[in-house]
PDB file of N, CA and C in Angstrom:
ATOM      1  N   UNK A   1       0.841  -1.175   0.000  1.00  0.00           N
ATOM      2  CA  UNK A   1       0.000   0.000   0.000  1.00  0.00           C
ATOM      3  C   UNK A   1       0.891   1.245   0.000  1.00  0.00           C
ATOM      4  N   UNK A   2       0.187   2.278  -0.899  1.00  0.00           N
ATOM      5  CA  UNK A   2       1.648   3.484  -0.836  1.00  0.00           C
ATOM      6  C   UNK A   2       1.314   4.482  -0.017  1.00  0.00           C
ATOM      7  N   UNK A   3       1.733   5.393   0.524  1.00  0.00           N
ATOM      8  CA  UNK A   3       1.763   6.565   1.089  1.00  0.00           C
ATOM      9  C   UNK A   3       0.258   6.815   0.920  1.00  0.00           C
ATOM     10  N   UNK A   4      -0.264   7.117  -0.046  1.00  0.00           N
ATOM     11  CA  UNK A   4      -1.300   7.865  -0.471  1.00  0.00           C
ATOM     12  C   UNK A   4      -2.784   6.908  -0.112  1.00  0.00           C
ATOM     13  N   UNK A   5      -2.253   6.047  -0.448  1.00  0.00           N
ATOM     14  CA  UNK A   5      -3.445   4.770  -0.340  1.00  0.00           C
ATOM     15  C   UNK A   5      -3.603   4.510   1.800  1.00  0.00           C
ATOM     16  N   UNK A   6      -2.540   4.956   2.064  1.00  0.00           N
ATOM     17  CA  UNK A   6      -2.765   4.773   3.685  1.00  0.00           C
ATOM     18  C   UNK A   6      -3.351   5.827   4.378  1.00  0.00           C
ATOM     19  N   UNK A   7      -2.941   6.867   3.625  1.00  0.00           N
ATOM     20  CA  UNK A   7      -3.777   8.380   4.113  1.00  0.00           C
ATOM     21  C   UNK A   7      -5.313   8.040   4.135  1.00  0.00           C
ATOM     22  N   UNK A   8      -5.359   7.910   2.482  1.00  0.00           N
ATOM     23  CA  UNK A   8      -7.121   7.995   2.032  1.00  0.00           C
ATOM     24  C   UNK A   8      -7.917   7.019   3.336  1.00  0.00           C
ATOM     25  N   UNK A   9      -7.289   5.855   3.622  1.00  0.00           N
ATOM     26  CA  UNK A   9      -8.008   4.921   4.398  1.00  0.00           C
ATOM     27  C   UNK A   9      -8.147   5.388   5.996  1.00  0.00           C
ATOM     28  N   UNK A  10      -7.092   6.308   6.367  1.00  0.00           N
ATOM     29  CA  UNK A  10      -7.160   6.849   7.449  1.00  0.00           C
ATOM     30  C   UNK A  10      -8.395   7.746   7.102  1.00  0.00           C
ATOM     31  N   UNK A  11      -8.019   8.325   6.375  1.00  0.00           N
ATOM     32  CA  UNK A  11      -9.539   9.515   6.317  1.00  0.00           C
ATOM     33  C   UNK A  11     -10.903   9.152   6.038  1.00  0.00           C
ATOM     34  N   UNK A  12     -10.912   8.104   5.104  1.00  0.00           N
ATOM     35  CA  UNK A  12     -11.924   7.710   5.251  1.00  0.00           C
ATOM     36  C   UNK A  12     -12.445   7.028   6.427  1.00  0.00           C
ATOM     37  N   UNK A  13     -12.096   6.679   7.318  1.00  0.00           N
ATOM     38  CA  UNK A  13     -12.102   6.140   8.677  1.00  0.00           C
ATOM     39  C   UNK A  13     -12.458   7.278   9.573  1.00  0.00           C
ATOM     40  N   UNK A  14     -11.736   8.453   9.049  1.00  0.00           N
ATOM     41  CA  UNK A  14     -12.439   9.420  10.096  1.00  0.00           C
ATOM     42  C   UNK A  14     -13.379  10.492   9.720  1.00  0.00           C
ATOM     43  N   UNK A  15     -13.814   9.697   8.513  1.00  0.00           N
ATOM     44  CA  UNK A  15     -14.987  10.814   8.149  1.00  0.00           C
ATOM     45  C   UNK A  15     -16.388   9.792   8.100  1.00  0.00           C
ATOM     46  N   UNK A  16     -16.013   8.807   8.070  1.00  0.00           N
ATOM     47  CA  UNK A  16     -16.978   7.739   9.006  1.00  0.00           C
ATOM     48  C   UNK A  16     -17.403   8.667  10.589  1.00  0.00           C
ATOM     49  N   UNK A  17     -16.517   8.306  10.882  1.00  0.00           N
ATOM     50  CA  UNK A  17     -16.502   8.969  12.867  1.00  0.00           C
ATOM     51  C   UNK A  17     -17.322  10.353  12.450  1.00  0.00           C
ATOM     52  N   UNK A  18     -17.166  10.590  11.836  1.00  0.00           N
ATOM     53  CA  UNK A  18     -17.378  12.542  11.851  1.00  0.00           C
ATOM     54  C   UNK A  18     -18.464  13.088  11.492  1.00  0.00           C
ATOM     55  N   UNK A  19     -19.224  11.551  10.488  1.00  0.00           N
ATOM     56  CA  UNK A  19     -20.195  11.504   9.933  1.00  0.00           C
ATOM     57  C   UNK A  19     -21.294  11.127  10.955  1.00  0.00           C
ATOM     58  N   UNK A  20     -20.785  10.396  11.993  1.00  0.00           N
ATOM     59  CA  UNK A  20     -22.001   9.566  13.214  1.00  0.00           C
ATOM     60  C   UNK A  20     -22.226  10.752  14.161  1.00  0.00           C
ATOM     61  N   UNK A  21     -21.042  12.253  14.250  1.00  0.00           N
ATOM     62  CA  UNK A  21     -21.551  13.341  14.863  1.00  0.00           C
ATOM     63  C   UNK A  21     -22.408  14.497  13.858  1.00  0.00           C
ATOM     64  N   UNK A  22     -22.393  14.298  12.914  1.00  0.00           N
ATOM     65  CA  UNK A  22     -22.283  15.067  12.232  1.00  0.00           C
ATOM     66  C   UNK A  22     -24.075  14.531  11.895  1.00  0.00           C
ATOM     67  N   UNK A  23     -24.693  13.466  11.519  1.00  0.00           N
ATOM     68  CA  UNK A  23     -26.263  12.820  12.080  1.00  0.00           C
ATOM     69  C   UNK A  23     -26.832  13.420  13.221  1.00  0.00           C
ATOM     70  N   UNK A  24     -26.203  13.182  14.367  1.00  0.00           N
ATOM     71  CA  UNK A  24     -26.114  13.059  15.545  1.00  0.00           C
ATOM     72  C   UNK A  24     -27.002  14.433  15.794  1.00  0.00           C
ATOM     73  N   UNK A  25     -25.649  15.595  15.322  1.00  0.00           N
ATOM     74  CA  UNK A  25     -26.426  17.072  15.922  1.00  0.00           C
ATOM     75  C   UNK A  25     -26.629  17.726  14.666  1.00  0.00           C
ATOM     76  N   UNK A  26     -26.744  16.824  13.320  1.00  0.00           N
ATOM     77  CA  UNK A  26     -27.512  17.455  12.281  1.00  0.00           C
ATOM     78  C   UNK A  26     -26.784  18.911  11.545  1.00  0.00           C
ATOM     79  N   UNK A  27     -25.466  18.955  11.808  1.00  0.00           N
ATOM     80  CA  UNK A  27     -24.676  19.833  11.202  1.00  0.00           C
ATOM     81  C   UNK A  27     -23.698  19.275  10.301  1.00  0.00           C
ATOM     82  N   UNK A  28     -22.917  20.087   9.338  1.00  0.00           N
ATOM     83  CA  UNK A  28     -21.482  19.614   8.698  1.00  0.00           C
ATOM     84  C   UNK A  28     -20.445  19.914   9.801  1.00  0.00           C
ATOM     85  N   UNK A  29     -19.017  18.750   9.755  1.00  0.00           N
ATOM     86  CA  UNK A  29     -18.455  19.223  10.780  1.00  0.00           C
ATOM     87  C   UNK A  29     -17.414  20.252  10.581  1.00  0.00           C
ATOM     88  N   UNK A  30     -17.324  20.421   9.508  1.00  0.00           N
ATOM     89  CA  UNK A  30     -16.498  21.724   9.000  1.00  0.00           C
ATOM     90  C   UNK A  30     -17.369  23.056   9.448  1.00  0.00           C
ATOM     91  N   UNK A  31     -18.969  23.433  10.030  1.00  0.00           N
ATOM     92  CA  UNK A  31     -19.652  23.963  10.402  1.00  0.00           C
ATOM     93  C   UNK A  31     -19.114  23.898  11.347  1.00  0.00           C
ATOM     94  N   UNK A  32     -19.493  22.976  12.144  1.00  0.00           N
ATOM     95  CA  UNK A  32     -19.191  22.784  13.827  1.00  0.00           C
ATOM     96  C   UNK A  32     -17.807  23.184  14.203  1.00  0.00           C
ATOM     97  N   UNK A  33     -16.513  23.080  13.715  1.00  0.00           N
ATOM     98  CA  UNK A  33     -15.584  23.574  13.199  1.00  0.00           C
ATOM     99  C   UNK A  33     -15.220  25.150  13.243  1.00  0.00           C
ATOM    100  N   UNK A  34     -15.618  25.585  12.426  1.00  0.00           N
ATOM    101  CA  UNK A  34     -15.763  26.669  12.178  1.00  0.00           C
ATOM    102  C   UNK A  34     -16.125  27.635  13.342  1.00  0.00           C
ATOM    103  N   UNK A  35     -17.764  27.284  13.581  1.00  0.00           N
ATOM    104  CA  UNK A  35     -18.309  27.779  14.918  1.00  0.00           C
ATOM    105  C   UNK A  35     -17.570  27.193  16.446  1.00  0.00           C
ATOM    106  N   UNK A  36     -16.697  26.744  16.747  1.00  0.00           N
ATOM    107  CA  UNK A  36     -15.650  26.311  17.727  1.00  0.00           C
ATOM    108  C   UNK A  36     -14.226  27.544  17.720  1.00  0.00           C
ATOM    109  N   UNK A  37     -14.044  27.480  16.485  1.00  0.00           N
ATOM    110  CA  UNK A  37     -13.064  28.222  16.501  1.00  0.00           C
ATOM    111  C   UNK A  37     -13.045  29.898  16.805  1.00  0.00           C
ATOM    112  N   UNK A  38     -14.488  30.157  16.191  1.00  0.00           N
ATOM    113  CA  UNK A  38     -15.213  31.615  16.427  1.00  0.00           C
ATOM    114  C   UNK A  38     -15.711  32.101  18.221  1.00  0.00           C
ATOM    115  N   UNK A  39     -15.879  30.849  18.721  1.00  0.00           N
ATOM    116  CA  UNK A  39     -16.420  30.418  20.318  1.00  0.00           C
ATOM    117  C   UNK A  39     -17.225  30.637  20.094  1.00  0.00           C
ATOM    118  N   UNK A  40     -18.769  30.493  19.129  1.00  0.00           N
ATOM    119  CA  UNK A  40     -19.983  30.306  18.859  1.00  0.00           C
ATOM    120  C   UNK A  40     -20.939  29.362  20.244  1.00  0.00           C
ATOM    121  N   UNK A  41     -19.550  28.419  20.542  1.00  0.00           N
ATOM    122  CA  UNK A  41     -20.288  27.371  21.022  1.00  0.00           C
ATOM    123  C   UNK A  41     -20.199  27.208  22.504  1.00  0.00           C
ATOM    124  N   UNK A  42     -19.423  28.430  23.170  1.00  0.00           N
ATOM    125  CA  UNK A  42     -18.846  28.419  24.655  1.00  0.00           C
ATOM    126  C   UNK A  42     -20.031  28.383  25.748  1.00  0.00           C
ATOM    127  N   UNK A  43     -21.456  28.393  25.290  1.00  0.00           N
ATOM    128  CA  UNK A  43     -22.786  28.033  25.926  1.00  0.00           C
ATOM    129  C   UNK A  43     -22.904  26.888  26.901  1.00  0.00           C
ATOM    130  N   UNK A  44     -22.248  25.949  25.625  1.00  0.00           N
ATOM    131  CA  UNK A  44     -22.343  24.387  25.643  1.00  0.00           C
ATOM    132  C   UNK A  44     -21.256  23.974  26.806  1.00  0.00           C
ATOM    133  N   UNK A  45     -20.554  25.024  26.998  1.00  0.00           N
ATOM    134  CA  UNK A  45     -18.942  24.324  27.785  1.00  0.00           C
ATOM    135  C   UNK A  45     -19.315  24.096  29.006  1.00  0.00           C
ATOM    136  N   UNK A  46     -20.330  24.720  29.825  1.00  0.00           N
ATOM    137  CA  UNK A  46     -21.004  24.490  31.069  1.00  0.00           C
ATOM    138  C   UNK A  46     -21.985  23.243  31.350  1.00  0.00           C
ATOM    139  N   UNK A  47     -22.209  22.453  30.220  1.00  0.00           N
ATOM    140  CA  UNK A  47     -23.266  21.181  29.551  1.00  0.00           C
ATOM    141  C   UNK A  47     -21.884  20.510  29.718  1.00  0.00           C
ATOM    142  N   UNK A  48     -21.850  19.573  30.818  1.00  0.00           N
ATOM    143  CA  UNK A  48     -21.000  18.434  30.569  1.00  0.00           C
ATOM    144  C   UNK A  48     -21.452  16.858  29.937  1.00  0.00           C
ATOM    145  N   UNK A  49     -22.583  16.753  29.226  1.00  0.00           N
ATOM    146  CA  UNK A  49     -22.562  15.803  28.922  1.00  0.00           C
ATOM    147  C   UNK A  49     -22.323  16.275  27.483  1.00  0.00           C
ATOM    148  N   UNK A  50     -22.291  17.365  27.007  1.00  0.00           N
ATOM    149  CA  UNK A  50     -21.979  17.736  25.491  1.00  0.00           C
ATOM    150  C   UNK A  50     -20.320  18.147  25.537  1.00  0.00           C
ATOM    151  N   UNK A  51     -19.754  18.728  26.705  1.00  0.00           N
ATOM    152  CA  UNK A  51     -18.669  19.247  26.677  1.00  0.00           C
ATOM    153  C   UNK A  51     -17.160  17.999  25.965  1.00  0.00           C
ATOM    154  N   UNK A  52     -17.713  17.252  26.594  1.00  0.00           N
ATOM    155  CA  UNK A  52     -16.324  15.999  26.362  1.00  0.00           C
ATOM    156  C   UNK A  52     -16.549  15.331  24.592  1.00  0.00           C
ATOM    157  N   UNK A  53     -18.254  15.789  24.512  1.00  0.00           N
ATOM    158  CA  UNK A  53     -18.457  14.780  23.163  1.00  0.00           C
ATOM    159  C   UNK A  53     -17.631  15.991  21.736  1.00  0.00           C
ATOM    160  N   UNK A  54     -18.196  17.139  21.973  1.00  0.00           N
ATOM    161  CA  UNK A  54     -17.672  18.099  21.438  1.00  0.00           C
ATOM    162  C   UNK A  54     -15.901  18.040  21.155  1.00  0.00           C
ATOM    163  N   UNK A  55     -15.485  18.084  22.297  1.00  0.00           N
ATOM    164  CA  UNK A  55     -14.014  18.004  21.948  1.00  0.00           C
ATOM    165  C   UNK A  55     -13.482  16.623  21.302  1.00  0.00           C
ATOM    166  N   UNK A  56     -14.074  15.762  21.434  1.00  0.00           N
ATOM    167  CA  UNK A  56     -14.085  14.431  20.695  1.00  0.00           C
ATOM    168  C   UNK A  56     -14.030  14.776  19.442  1.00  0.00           C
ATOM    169  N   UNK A  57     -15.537  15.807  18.439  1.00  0.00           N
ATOM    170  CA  UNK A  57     -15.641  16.126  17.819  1.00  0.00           C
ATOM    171  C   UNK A  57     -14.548  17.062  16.790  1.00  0.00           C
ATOM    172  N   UNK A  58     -14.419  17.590  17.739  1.00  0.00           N
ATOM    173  CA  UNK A  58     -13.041  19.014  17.284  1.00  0.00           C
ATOM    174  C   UNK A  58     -12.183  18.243  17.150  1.00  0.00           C
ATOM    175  N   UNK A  59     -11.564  17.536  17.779  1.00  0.00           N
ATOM    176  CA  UNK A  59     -10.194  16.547  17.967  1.00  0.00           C
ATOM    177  C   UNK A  59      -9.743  15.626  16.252  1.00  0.00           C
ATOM    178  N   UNK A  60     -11.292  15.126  16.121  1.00  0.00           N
ATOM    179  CA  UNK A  60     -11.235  14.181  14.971  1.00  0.00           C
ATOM    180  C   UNK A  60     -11.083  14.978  14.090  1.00  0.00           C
ATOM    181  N   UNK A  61     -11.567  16.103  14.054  1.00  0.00           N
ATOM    182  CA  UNK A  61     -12.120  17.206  12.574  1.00  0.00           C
ATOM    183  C   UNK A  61     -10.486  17.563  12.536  1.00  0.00           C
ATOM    184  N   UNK A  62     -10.309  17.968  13.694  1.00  0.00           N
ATOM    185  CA  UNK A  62      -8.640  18.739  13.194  1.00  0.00           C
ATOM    186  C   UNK A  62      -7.429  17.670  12.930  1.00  0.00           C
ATOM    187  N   UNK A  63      -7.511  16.291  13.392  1.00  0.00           N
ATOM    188  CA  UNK A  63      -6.701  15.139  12.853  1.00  0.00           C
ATOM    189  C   UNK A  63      -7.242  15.230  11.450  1.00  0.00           C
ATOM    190  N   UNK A  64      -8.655  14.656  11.174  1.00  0.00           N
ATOM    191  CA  UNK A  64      -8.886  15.016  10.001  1.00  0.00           C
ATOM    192  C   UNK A  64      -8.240  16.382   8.786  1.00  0.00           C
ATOM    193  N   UNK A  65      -8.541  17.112   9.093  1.00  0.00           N
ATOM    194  CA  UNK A  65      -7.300  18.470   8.249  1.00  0.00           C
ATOM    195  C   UNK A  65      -6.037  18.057   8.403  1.00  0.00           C
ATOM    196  N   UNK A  66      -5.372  17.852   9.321  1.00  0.00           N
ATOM    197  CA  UNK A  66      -3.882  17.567   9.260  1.00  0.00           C
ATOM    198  C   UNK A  66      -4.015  16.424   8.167  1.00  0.00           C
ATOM    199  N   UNK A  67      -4.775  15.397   8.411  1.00  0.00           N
ATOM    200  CA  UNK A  67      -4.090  13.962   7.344  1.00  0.00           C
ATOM    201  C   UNK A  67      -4.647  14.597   5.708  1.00  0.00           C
ATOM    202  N   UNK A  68      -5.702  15.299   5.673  1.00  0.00           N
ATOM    203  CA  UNK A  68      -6.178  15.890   4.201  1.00  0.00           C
ATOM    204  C   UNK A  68      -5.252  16.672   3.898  1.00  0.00           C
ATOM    205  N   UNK A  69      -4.456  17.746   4.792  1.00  0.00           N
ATOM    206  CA  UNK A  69      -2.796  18.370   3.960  1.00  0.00           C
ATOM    207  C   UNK A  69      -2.356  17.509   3.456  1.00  0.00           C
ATOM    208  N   UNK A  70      -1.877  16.880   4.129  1.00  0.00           N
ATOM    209  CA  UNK A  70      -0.887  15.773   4.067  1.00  0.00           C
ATOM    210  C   UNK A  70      -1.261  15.148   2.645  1.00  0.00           C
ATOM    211  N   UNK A  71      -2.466  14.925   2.819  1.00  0.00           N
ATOM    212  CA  UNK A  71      -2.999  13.798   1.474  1.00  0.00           C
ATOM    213  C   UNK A  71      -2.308  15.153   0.148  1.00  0.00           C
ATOM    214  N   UNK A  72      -3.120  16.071   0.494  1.00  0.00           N
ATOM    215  CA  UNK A  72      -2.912  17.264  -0.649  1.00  0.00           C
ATOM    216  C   UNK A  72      -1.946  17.189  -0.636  1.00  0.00           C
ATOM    217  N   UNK A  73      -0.551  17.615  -0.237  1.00  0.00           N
ATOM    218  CA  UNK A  73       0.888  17.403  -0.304  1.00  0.00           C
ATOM    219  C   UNK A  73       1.294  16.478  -1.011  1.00  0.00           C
ATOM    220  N   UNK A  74       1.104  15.334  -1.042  1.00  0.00           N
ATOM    221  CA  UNK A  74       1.418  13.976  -1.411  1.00  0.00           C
ATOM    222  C   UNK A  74       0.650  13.678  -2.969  1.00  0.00           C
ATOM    223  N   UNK A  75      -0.498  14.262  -3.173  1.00  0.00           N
ATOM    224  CA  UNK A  75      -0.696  14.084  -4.432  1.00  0.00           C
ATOM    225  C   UNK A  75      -0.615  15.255  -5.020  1.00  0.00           C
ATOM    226  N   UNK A  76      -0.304  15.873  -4.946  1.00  0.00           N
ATOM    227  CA  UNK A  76       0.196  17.187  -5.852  1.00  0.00           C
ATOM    228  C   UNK A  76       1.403  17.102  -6.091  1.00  0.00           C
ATOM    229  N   UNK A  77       2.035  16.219  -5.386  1.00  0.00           N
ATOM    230  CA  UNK A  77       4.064  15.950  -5.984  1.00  0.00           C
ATOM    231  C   UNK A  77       3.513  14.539  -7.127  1.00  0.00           C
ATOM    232  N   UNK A  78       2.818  13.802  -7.524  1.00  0.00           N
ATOM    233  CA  UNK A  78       2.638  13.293  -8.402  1.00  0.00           C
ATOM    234  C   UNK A  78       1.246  12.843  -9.138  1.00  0.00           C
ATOM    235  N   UNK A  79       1.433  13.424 -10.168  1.00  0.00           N
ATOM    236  CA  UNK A  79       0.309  13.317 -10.856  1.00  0.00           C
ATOM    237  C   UNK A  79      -0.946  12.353 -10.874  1.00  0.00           C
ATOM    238  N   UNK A  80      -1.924  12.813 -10.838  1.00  0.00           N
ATOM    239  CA  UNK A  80      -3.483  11.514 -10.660  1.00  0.00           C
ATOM    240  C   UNK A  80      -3.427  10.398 -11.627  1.00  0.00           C
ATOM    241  N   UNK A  81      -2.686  10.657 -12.804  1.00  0.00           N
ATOM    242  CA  UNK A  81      -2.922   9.966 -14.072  1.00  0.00           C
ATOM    243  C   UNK A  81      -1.730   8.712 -13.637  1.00  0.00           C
ATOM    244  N   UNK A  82      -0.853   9.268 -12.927  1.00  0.00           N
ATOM    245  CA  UNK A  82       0.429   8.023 -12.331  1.00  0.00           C
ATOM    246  C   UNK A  82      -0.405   7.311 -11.031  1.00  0.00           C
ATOM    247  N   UNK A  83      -0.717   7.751 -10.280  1.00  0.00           N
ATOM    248  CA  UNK A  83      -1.006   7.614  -8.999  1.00  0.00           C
ATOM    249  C   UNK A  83      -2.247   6.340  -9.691  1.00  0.00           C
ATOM    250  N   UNK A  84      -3.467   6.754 -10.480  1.00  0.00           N
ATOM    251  CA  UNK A  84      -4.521   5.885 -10.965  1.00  0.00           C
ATOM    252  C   UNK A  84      -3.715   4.505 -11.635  1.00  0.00           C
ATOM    253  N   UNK A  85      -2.520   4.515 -12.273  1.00  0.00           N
ATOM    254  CA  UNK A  85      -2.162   3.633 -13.080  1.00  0.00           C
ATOM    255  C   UNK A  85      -1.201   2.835 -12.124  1.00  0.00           C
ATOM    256  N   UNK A  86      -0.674   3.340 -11.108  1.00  0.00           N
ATOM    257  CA  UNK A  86       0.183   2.379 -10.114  1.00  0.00           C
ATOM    258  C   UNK A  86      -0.734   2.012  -9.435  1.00  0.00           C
ATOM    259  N   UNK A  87      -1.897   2.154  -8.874  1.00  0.00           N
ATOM    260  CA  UNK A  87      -3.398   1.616  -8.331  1.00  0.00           C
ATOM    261  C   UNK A  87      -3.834   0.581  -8.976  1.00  0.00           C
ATOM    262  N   UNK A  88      -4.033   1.299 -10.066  1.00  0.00           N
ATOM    263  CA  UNK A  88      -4.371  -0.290 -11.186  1.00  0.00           C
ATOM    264  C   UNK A  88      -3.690  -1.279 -11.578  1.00  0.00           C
ATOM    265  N   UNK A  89      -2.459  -1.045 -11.462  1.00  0.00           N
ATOM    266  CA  UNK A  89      -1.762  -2.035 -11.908  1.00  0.00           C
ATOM    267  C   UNK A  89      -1.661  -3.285 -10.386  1.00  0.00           C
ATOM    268  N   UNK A  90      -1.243  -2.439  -9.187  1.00  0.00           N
ATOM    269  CA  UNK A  90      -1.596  -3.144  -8.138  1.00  0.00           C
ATOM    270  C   UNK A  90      -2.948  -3.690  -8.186  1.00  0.00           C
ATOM    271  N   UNK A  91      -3.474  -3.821  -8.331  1.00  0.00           N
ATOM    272  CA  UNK A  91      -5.504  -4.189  -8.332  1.00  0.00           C
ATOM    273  C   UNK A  91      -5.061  -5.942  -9.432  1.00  0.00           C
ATOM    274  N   UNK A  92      -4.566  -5.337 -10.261  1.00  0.00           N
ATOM    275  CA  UNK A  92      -4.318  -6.256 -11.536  1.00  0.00           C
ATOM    276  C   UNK A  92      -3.280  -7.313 -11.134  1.00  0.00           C
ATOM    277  N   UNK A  93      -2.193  -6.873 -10.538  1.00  0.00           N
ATOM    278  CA  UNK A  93      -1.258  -8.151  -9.924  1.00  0.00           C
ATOM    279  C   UNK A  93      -1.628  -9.733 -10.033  1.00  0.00           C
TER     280      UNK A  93
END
């Protein structure tokens, strides 16, 4: 598996997770996100049964961005049209 192929699976793994909060309180978490960073949400910080789930929330979203640089980094040093054909050819083995 290459570099790129271990990222995607990490992320997709955590946009699973992000997706069961993201049902949950019926927002995008790039929303929820967003409004965290603004302190939209400092209401909630006195709600301890939301307080711990929230930072759960934030925690994943911002691992999430770090591994999506990363992904961006990594496929922008080589082209989609290489990256699709060393995929396929692995698939084909």
């Amino acid at each position: 598996m290459t570099a790129l192929q271990d990222l995607l699976q990490d992320l997709t793994q955590l946009e699973t997770e992000l997706r069961r909060f993201e049902l949950e309180f019926g927002i995008r978490s790039a929303d929820f996100y967003q409004a965290m960073m603004r302190g939209d949400l400092e209401e909630f910080d006195a709600l301890d049964e939301y307080r711990m789930t929230f930072l759960e929330w934030l925690a994943l979203y911002k691992t999430w961005l770090s591994l999506d640089e990363k992904y961006q980094q990594l496929a922008h040093r080589q082209p989609i049209a290489v990256q699709l054909k060393t995929n396929l050819e692995a698939i084909h083995a």
